[in-house]
C-alpha atoms as a PDB file:
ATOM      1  CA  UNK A   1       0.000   0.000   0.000  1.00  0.00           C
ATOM      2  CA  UNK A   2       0.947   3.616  -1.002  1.00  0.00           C
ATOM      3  CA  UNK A   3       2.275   5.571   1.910  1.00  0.00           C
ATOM      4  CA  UNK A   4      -0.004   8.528   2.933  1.00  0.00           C
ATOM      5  CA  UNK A   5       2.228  11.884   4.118  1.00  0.00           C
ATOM      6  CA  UNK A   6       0.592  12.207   7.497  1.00  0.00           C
ATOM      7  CA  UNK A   7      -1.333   9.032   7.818  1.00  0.00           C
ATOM      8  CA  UNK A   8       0.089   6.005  10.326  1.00  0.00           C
ATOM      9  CA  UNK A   9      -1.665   3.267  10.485  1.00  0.00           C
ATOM     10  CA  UNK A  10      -1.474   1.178  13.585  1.00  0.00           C
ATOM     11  CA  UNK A  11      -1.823  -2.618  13.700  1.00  0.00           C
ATOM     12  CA  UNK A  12      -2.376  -5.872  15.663  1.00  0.00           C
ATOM     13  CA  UNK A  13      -0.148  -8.611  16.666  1.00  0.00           C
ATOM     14  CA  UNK A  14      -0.935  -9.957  13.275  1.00  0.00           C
ATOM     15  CA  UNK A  15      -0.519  -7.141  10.964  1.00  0.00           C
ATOM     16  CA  UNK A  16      -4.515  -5.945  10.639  1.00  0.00           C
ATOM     17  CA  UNK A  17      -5.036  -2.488  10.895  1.00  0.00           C
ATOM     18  CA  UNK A  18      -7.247  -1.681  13.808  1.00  0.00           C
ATOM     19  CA  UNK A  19      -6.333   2.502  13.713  1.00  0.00           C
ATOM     20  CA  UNK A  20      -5.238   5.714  12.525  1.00  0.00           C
ATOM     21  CA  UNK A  21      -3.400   8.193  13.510  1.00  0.00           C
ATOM     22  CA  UNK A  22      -3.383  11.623  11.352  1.00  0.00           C
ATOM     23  CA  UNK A  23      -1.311  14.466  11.630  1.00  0.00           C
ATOM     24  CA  UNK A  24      -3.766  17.410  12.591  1.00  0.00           C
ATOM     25  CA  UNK A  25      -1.449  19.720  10.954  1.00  0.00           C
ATOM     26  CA  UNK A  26      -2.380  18.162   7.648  1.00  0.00           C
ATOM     27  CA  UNK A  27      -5.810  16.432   7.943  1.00  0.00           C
ATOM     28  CA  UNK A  28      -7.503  18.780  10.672  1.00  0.00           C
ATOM     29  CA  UNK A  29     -10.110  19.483   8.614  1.00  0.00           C
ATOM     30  CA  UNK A  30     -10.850  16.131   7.853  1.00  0.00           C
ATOM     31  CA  UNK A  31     -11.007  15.145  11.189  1.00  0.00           C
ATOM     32  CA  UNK A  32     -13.095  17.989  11.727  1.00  0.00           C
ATOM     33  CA  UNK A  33     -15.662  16.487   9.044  1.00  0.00           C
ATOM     34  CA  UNK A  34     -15.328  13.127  10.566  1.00  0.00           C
ATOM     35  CA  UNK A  35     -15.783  13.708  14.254  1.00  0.00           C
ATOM     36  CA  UNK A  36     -18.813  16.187  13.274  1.00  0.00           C
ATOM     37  CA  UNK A  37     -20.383  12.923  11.384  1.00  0.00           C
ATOM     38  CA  UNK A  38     -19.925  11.062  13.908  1.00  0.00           C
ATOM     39  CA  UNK A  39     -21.743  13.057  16.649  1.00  0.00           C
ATOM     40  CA  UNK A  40     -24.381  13.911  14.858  1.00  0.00           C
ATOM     41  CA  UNK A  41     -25.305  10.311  13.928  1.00  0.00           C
ATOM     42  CA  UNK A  42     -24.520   9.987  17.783  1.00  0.00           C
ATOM     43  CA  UNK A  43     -27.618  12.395  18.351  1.00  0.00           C
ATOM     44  CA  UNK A  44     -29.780  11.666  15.887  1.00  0.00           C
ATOM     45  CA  UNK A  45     -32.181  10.194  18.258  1.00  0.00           C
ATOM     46  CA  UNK A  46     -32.427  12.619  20.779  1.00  0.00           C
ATOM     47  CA  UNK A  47     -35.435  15.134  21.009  1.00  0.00           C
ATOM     48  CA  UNK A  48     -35.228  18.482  18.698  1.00  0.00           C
ATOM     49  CA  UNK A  49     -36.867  21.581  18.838  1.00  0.00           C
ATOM     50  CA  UNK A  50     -37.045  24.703  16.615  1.00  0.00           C
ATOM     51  CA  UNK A  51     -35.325  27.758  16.285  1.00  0.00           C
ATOM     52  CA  UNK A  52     -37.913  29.836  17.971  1.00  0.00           C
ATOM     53  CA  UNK A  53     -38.640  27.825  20.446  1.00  0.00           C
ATOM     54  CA  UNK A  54     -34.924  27.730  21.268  1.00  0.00           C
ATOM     55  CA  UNK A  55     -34.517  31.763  21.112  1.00  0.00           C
ATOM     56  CA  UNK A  56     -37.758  31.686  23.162  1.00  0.00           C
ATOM     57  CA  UNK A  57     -35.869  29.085  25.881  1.00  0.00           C
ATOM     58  CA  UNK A  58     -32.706  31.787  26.113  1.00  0.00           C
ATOM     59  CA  UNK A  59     -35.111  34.965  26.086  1.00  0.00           C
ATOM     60  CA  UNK A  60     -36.849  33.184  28.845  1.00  0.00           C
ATOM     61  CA  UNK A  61     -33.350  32.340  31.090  1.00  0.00           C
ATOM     62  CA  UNK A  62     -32.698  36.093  30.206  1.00  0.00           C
ATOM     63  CA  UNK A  63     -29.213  34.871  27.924  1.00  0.00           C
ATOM     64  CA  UNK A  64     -30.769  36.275  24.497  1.00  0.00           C
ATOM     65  CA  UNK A  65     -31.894  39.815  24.235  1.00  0.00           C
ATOM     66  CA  UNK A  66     -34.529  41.041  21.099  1.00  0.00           C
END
């Protein structure tokens, strides 16, 4: 396999990858990206509610002004 500048692979006793390791410096962003993915699929489940009702929540707890 083609060596990735910035990308490390870490493996088992047997040679199977089982991680990654990225250099931030290079692949921030696409950590970003991932780790965003993977808490919103995290929270898909939970409750929602909409904007206004939100803004209306803050106004209420006197942390959002008109």
């Amino acid at each position: 396999m083609q060596d990735i500048k910035g990308v490390q692979f870490v493996t088992d006793s047997v040679g199977h990858k089982v991680a990654v390791q990225l250099d931030l410096e290079q692949w921030g962003d696409l950590w970003e990206d991932i780790y965003d993915t993977i808490v919103a699929r995290t929270r898909a489940s939970e409750s929602r509610m909409t904007l206004n009702d939100f803004e209306d929540e803050l106004r209420t707890e006197g942390l959002l002004s008109e």
